[in-house]
N, C-alpha and C. Protein backbone atom coordinates (compact mmCIF):
# COMPACT_ATOMS: atom_id res chain seq x y z
N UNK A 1 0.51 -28.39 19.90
CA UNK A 1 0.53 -28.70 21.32
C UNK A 1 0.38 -30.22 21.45
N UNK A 2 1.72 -31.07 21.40
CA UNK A 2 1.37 -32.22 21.34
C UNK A 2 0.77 -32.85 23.05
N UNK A 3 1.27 -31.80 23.56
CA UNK A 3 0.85 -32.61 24.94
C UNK A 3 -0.57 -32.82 25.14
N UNK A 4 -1.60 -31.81 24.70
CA UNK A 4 -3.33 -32.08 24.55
C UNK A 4 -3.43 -32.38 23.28
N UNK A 5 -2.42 -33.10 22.61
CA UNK A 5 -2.90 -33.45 20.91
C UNK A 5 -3.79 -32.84 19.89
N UNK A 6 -3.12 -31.43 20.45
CA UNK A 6 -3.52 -30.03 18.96
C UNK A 6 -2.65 -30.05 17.91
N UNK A 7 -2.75 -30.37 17.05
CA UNK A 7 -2.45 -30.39 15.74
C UNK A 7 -2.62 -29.27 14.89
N UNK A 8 -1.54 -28.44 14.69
CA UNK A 8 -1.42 -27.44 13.48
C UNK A 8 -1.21 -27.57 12.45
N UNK A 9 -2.12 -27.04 11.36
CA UNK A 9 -2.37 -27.35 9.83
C UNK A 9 -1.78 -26.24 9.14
N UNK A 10 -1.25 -26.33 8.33
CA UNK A 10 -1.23 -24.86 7.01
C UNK A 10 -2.02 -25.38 5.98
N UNK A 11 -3.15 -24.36 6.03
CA UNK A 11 -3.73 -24.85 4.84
C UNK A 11 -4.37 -23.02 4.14
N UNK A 12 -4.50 -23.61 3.03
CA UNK A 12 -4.83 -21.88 2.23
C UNK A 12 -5.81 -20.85 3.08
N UNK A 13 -5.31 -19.98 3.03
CA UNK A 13 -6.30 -18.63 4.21
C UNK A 13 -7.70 -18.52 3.34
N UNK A 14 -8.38 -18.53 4.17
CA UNK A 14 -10.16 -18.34 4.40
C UNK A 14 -10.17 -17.48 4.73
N UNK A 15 -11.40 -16.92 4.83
CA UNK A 15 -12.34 -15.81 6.06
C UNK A 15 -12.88 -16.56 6.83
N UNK A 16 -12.30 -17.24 7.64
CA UNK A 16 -13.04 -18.22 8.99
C UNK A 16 -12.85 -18.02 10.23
N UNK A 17 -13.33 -17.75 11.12
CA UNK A 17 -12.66 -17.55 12.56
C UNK A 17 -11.75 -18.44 12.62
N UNK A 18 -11.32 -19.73 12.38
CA UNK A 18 -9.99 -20.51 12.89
C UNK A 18 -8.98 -20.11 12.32
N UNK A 19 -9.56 -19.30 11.43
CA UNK A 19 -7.77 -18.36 10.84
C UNK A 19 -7.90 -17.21 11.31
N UNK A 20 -8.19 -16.38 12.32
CA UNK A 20 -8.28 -14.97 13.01
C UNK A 20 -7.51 -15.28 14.21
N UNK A 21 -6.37 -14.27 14.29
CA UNK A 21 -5.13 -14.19 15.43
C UNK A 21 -5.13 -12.85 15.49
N UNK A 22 -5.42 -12.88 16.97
CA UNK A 22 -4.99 -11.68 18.10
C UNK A 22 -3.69 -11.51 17.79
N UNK A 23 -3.02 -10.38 17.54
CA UNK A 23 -1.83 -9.92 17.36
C UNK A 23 -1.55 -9.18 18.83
N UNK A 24 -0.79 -9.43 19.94
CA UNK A 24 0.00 -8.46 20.98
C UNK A 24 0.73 -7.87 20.65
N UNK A 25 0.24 -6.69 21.15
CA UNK A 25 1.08 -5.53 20.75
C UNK A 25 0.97 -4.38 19.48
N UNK A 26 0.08 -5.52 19.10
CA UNK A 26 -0.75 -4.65 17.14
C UNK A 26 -1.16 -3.20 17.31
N UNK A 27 -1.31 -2.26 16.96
CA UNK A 27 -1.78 -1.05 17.32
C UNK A 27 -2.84 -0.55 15.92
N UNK A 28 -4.18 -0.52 15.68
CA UNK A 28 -4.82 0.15 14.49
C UNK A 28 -4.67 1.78 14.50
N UNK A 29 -4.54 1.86 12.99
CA UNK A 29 -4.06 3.36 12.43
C UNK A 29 -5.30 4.23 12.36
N UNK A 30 -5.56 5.34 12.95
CA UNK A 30 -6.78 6.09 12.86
C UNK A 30 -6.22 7.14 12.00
N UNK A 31 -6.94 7.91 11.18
CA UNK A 31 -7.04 8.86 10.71
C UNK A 31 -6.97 10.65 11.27
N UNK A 32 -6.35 10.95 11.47
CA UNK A 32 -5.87 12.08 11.97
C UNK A 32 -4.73 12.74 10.93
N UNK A 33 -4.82 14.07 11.47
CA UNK A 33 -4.00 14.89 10.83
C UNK A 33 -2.59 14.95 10.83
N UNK A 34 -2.31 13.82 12.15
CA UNK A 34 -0.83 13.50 12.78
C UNK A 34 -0.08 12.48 11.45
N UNK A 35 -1.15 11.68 10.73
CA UNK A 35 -0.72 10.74 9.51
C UNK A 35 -1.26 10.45 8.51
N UNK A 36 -1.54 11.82 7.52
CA UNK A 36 -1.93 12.07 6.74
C UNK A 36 -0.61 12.19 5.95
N UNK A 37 0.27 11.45 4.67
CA UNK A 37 1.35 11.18 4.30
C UNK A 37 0.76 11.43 2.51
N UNK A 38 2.41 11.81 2.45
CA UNK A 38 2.38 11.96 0.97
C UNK A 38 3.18 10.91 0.60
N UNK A 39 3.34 10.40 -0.41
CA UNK A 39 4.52 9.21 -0.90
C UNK A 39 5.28 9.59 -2.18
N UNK A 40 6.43 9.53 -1.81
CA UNK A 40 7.55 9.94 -3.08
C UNK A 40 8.09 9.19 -3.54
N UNK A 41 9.05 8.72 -4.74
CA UNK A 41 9.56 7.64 -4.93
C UNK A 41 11.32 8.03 -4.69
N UNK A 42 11.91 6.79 -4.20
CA UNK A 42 13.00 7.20 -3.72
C UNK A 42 14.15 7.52 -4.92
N UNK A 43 13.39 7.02 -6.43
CA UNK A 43 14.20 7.87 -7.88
C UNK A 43 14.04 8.76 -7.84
N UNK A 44 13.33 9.70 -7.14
CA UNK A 44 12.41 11.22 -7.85
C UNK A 44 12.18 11.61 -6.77
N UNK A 45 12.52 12.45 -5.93
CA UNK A 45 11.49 13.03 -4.82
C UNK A 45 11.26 14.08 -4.56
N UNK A 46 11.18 14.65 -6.02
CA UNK A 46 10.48 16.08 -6.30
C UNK A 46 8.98 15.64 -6.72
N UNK A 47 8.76 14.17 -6.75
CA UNK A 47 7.57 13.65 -7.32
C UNK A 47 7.13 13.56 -6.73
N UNK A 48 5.58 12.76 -6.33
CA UNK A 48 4.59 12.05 -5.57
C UNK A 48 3.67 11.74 -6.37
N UNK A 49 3.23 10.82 -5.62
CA UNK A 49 1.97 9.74 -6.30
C UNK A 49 1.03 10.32 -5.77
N UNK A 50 -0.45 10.12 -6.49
CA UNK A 50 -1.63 10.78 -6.69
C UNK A 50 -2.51 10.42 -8.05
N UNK A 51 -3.57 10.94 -7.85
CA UNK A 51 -4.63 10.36 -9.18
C UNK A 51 -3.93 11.19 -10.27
N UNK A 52 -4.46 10.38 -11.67
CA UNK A 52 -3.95 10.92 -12.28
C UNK A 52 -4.83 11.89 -12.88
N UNK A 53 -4.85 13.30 -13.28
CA UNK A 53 -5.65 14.77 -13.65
C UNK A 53 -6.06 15.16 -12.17
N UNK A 54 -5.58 14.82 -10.92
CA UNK A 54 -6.05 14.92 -9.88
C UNK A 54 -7.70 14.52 -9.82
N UNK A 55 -8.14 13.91 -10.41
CA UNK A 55 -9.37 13.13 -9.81
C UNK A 55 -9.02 12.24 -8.93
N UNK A 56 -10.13 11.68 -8.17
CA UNK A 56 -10.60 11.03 -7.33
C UNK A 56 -11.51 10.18 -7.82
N UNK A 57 -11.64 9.19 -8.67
CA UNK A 57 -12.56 8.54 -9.41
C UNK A 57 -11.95 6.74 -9.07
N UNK A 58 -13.29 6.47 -9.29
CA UNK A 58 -13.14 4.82 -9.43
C UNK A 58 -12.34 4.65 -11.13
N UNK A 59 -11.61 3.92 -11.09
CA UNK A 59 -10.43 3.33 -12.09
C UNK A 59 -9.43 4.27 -12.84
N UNK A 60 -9.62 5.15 -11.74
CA UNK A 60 -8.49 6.71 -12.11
C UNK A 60 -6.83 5.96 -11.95
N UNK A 61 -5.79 6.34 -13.17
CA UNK A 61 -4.65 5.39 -12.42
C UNK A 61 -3.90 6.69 -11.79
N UNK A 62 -3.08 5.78 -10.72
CA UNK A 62 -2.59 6.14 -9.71
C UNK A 62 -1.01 6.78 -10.92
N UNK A 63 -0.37 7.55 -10.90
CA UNK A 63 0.49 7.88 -11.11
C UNK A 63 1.25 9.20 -10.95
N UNK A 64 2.71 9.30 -11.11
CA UNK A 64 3.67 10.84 -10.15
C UNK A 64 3.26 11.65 -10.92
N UNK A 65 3.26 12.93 -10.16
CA UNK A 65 3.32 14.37 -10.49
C UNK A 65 3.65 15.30 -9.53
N UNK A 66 4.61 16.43 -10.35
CA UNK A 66 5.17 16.94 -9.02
C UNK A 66 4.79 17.45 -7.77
N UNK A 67 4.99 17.61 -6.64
CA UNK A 67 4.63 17.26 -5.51
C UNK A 67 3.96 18.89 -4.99
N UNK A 68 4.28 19.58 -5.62
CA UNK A 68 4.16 21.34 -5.46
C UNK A 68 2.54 21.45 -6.88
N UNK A 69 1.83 20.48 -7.09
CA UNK A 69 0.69 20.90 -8.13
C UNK A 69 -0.25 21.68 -8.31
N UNK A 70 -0.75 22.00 -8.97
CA UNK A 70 -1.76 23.28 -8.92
C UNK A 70 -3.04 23.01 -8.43
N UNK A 71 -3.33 21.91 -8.45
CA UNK A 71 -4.01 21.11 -6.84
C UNK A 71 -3.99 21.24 -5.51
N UNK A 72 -2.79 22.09 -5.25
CA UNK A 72 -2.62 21.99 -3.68
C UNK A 72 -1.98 20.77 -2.85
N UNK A 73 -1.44 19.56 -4.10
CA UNK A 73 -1.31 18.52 -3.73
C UNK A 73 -2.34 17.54 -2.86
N UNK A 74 -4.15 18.11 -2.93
CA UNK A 74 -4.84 17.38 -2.29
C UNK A 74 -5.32 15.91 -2.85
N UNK A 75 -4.77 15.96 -4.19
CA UNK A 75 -5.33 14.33 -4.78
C UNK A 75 -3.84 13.63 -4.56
N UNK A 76 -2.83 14.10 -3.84
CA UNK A 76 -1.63 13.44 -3.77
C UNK A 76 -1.64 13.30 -1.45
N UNK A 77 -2.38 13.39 -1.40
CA UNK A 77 -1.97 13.39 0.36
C UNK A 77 -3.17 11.95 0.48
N UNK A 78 -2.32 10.74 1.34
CA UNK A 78 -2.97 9.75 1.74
C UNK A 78 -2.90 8.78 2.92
N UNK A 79 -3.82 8.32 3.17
CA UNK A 79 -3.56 7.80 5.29
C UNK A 79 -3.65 6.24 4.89
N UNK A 80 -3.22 5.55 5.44
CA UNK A 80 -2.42 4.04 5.97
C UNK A 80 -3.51 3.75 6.73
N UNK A 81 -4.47 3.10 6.83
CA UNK A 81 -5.27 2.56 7.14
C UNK A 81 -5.68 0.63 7.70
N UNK A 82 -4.77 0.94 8.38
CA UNK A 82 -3.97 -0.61 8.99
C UNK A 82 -3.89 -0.64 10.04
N UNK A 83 -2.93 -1.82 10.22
CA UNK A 83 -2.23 -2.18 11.98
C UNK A 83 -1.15 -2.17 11.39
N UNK A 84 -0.33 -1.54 12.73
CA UNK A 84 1.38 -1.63 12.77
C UNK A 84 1.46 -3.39 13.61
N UNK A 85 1.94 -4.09 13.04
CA UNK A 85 2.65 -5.49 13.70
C UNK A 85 3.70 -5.06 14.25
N UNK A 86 3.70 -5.05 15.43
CA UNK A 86 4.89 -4.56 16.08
C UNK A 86 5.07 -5.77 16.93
N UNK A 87 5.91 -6.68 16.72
CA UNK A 87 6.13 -8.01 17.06
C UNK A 87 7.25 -7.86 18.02
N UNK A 88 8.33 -6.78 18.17
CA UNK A 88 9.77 -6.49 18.45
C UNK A 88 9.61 -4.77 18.24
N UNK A 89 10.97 -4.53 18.70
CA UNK A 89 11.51 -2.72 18.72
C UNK A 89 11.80 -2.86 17.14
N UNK A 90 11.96 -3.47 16.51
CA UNK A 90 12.31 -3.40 15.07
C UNK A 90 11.73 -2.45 14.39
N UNK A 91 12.35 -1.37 13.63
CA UNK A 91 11.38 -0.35 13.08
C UNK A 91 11.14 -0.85 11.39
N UNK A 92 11.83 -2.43 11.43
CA UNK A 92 11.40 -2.62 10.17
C UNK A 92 9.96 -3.51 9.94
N UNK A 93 9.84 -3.83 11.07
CA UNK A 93 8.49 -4.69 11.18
C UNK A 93 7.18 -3.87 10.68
N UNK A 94 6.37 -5.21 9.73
CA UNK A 94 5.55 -4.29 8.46
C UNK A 94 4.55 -3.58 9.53
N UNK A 95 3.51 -2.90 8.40
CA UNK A 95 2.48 -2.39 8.33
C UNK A 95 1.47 -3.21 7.27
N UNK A 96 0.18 -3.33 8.24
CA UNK A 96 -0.70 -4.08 7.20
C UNK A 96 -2.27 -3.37 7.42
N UNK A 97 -2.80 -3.22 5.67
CA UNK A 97 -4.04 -2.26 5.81
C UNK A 97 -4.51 -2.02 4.00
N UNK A 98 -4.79 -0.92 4.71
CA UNK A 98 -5.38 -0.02 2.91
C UNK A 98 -4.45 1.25 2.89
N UNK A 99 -4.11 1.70 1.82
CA UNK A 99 -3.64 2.81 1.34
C UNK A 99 -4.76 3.79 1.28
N UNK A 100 -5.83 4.71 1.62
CA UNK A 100 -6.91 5.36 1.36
C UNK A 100 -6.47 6.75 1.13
N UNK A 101 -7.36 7.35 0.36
CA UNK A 101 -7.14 8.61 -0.32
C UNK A 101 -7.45 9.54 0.99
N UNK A 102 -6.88 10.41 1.41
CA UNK A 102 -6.94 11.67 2.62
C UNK A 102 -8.43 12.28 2.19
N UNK A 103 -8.50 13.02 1.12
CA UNK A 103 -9.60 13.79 0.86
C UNK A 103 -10.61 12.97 0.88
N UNK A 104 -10.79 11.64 0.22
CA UNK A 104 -11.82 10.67 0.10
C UNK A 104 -11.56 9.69 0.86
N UNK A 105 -11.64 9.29 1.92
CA UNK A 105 -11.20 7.94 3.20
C UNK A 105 -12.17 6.79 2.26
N UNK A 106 -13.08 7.02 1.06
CA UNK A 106 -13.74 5.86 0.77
C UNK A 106 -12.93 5.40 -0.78
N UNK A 107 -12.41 5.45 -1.13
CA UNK A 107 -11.04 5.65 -2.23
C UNK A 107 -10.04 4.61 -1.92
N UNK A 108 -9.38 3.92 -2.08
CA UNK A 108 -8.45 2.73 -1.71
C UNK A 108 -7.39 2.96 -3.22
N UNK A 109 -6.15 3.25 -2.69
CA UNK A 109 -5.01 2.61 -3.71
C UNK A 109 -5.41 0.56 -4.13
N UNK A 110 -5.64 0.65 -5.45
CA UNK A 110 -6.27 -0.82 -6.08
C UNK A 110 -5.61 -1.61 -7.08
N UNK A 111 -5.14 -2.86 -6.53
CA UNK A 111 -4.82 -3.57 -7.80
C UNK A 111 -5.96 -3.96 -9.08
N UNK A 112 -6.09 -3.14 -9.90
CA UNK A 112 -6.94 -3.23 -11.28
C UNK A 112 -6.64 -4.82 -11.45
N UNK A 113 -8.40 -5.67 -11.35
CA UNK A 113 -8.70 -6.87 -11.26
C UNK A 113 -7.69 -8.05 -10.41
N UNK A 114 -7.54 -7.01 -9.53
CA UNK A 114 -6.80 -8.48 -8.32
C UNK A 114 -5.34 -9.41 -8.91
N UNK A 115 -5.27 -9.76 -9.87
CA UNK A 115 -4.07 -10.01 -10.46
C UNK A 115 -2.71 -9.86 -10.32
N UNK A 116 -1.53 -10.55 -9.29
CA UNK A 116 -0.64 -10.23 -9.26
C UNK A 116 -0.27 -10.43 -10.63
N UNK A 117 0.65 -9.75 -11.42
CA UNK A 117 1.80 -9.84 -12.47
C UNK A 117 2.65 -8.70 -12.37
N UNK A 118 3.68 -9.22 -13.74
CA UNK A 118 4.28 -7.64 -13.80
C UNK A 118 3.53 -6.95 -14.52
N UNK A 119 3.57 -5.64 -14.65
CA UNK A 119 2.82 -4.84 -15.32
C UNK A 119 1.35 -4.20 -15.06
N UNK A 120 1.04 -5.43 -14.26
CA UNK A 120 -0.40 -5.13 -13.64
C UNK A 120 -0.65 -3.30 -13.33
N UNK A 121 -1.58 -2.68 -13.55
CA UNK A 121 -2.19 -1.33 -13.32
C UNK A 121 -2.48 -1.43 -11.93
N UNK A 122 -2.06 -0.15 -11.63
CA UNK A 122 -2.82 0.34 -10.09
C UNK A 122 -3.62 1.40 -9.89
N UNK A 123 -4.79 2.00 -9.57
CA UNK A 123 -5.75 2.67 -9.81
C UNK A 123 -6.62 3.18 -8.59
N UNK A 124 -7.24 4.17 -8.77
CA UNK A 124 -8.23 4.21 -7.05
C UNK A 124 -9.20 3.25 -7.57
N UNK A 125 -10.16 3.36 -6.60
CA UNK A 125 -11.34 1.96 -6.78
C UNK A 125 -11.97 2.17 -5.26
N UNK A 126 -13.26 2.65 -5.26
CA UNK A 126 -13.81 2.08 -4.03
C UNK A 126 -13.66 1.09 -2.69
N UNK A 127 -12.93 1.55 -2.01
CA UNK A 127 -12.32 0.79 -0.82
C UNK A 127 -13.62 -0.30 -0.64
N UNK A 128 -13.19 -1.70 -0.68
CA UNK A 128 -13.93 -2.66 -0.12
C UNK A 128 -12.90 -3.72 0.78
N UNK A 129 -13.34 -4.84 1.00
CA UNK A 129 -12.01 -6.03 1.83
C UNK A 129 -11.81 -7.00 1.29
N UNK A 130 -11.39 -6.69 0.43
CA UNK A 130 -10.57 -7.30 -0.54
C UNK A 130 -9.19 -7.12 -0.74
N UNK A 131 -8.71 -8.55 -1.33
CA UNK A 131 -7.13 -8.82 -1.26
C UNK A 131 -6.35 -8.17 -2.05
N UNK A 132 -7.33 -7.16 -3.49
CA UNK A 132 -6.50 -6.05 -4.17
C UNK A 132 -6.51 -4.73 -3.53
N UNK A 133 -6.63 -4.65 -2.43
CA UNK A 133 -6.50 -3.20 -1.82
C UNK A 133 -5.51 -3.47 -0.30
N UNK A 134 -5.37 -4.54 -0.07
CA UNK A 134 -4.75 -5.05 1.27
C UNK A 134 -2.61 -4.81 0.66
N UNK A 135 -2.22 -3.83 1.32
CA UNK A 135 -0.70 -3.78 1.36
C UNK A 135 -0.04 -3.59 2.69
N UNK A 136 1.21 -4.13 2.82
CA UNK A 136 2.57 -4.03 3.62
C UNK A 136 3.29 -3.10 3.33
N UNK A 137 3.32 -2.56 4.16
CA UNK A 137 4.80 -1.15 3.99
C UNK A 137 5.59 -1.63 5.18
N UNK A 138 6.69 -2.01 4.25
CA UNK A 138 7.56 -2.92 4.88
C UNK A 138 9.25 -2.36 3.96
N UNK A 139 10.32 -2.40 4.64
CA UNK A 139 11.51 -1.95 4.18
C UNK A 139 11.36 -1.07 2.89
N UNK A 140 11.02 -0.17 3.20
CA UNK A 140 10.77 1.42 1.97
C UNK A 140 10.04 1.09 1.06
N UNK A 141 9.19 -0.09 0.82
CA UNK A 141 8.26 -1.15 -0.23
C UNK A 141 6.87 -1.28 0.24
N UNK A 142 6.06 -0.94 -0.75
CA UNK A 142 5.09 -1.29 -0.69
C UNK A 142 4.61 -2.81 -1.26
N UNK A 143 4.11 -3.65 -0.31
CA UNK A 143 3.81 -4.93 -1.04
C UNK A 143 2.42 -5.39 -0.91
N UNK A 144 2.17 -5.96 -1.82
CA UNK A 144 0.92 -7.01 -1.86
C UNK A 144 0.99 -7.71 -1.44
N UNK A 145 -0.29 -8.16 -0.22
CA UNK A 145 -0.42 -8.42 1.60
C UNK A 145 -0.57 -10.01 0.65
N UNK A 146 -1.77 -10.20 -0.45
CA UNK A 146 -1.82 -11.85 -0.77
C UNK A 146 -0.58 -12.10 -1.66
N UNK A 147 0.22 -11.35 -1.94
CA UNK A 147 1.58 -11.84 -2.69
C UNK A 147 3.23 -10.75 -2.58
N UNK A 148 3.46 -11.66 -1.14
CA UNK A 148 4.37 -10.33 -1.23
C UNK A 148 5.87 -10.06 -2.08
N UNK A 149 5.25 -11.35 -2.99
CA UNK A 149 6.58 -10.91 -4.09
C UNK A 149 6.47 -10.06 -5.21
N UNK A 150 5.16 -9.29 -4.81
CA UNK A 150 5.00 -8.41 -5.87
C UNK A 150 4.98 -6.72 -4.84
N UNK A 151 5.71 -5.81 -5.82
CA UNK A 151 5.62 -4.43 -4.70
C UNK A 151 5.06 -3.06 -5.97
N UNK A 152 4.48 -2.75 -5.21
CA UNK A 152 4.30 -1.63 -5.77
C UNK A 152 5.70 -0.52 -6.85
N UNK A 153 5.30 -0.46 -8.32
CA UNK A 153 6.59 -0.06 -9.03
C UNK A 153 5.96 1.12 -9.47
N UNK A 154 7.12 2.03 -10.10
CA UNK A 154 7.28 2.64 -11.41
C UNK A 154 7.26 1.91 -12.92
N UNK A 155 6.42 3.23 -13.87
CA UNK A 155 6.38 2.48 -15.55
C UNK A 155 7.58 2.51 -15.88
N UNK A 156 8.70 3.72 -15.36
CA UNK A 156 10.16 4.16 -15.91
C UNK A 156 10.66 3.90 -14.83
N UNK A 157 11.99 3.32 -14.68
CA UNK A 157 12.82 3.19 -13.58
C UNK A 157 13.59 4.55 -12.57
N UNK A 158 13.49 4.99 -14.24
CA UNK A 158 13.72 6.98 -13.51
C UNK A 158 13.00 7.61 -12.82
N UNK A 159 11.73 7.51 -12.70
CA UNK A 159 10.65 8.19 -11.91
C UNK A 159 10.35 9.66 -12.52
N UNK A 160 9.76 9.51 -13.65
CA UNK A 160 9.12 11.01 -14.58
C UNK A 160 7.94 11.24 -14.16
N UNK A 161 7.72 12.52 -14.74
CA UNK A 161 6.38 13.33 -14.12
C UNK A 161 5.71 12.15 -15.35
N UNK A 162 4.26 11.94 -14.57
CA UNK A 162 3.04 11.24 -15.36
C UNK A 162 3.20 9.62 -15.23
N UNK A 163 4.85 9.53 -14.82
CA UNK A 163 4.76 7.98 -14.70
C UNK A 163 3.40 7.03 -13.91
N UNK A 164 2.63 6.16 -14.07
CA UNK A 164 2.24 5.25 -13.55
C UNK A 164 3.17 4.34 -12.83
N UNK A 165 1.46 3.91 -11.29
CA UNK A 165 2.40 2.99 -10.89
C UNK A 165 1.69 1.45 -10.80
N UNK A 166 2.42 0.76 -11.18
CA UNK A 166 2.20 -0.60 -11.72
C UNK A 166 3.25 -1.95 -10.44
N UNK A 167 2.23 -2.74 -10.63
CA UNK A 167 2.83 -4.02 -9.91
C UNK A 167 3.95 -4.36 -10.42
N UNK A 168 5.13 -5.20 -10.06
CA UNK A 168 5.97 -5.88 -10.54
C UNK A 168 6.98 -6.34 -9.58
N UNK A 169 7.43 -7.70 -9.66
CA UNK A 169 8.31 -8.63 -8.91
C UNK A 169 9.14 -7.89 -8.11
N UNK A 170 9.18 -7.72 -6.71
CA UNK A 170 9.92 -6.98 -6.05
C UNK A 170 11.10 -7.39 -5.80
N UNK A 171 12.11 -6.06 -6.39
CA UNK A 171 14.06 -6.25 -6.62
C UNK A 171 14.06 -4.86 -5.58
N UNK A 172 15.18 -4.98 -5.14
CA UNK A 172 15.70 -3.88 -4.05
C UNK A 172 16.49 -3.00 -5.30
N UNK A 173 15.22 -2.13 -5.57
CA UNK A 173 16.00 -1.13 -6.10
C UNK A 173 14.67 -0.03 -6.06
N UNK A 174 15.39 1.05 -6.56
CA UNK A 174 15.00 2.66 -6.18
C UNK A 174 13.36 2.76 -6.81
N UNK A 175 13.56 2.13 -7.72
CA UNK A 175 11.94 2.28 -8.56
C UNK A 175 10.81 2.01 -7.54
N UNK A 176 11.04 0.74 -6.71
CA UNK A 176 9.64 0.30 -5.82
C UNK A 176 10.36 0.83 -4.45
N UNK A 177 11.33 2.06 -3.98
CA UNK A 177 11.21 2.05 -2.60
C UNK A 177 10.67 3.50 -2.54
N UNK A 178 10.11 3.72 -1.65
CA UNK A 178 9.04 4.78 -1.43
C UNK A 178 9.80 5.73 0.09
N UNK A 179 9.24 7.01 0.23
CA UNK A 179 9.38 8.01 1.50
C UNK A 179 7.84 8.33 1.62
N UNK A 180 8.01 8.25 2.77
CA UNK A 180 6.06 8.31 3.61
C UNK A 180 6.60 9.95 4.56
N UNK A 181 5.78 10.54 3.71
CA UNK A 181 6.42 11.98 4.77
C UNK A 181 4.50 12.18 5.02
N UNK A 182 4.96 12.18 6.25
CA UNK A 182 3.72 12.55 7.48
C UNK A 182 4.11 14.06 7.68
C-alpha cells in the first residue's frame, strides 16, 4: 500500500501473527459421517490405503490393501481435516489440513522425520501441528503443504497389494493421483 507506505516483505513463514490471513470464503472440515473417505490409487482401484496389518499405531507404514479386507476396511476409512480454500467456483482449488485416521481422529497420515525426498516413508504418527502431517489435495494429488513439489506416491508404479506409500517429486502420472470416495 504505497499510498500509507506499507511495505510487503516475503520472508520465510513463522508461527507469528503477521503471517496469519483470514481466508474469505475458507470453510473448516468437521468430522461427520457425510466425509469419512477411503483413498484409492488411480493405478489400482480395487486397492486402498490404510495401516499396514491394519493397526493403528504410531510409525505403522501407511500402505494398499484391497479395499474389501477382513477388517471391514476400518484401518482403511479416513477424514480430511482442513479448510477448503475456495478462492473461486474452481473445483480445482486445494484443500489444506491433516489426513486423520476415521477410527482414531488422534492418528495423522505422517511424513517419517519431516524430510521432503524421494523415497521418504509415510506412516501414522500421533497427530500434532506440524509441517509433516500438513497436506493439499489438490488436482487428484496429494501434496506436502511445506513442499509442494513433493506428492504423496506409490513403492511400484503399478499399485500392488502391500505397496507402501512414500514421498516423491510430483509428475502427473497415475502412481501419485488418488480417488477420495466419501
Amino acid at each position: 500500500d504505497a499510498e500509507n507506505d506499507n511495505v510487503t516483505i516475503i520472508e520465510d513463514c513463522k508461527n507469528v501473527s503477521t503471517q496469519r490471513w483470514n481466508v474469505s470464503g475458507a470453510t473448516t472440515v468437521e468430522l461427520s459421517e457425510s466425509n469419512v473417505m477411503t483413498i484409492r490409487p488411480m493405478a489400482n482401484q480395487n486397492l486402498c490405503i490404510g495401516n499396514a496389518g491394519g493397526q493403528i499405531v504410531n510409525g505403522n507404514r501407511i500402505q494398499l490393501s484391497g479395499c474389501s479386507g477382513t477388517d471391514g476396511n476400518d484401518s482403511q476409512k479416513w477424514f480430511f481435516d482442513g479448510v477448503a480454500i475456495r478462492l473461486s467456483a474452481n473445483p480445482d482449488d486445494p484443500y489444506f489440513g491433516q489426513i486423520r485416521h476415521a477410527r482414531d481422529t488422534d492418528r495423522c497420515i505422517n511424513l517419517k522425520n519431516g524430510t521432503a525426498s524421494n523415497g521418504a516413508n509415510i506412516q501414522s504418527q500421533l497427530c500434532n501441528d506440524g509441517s509433516a502431517q500438513k497436506w493439499i489435495i489438490q488436482n487428484e494429488q496429494i501434496k506436502l503443504a511445506k513442499d509442494m513439489g513433493y506428492c504423496l506416491a506409490l513403492s511400484s508404479k503399478e499399485a500392488k497389494e502391500n505397496d507402501h506409500a512414500h514421498l516423491w517429486k510430483c509428475e502427473d502420472q497415475t502412481y501419485q493421483k488418488w480417488i477420495f470416495d466419501v
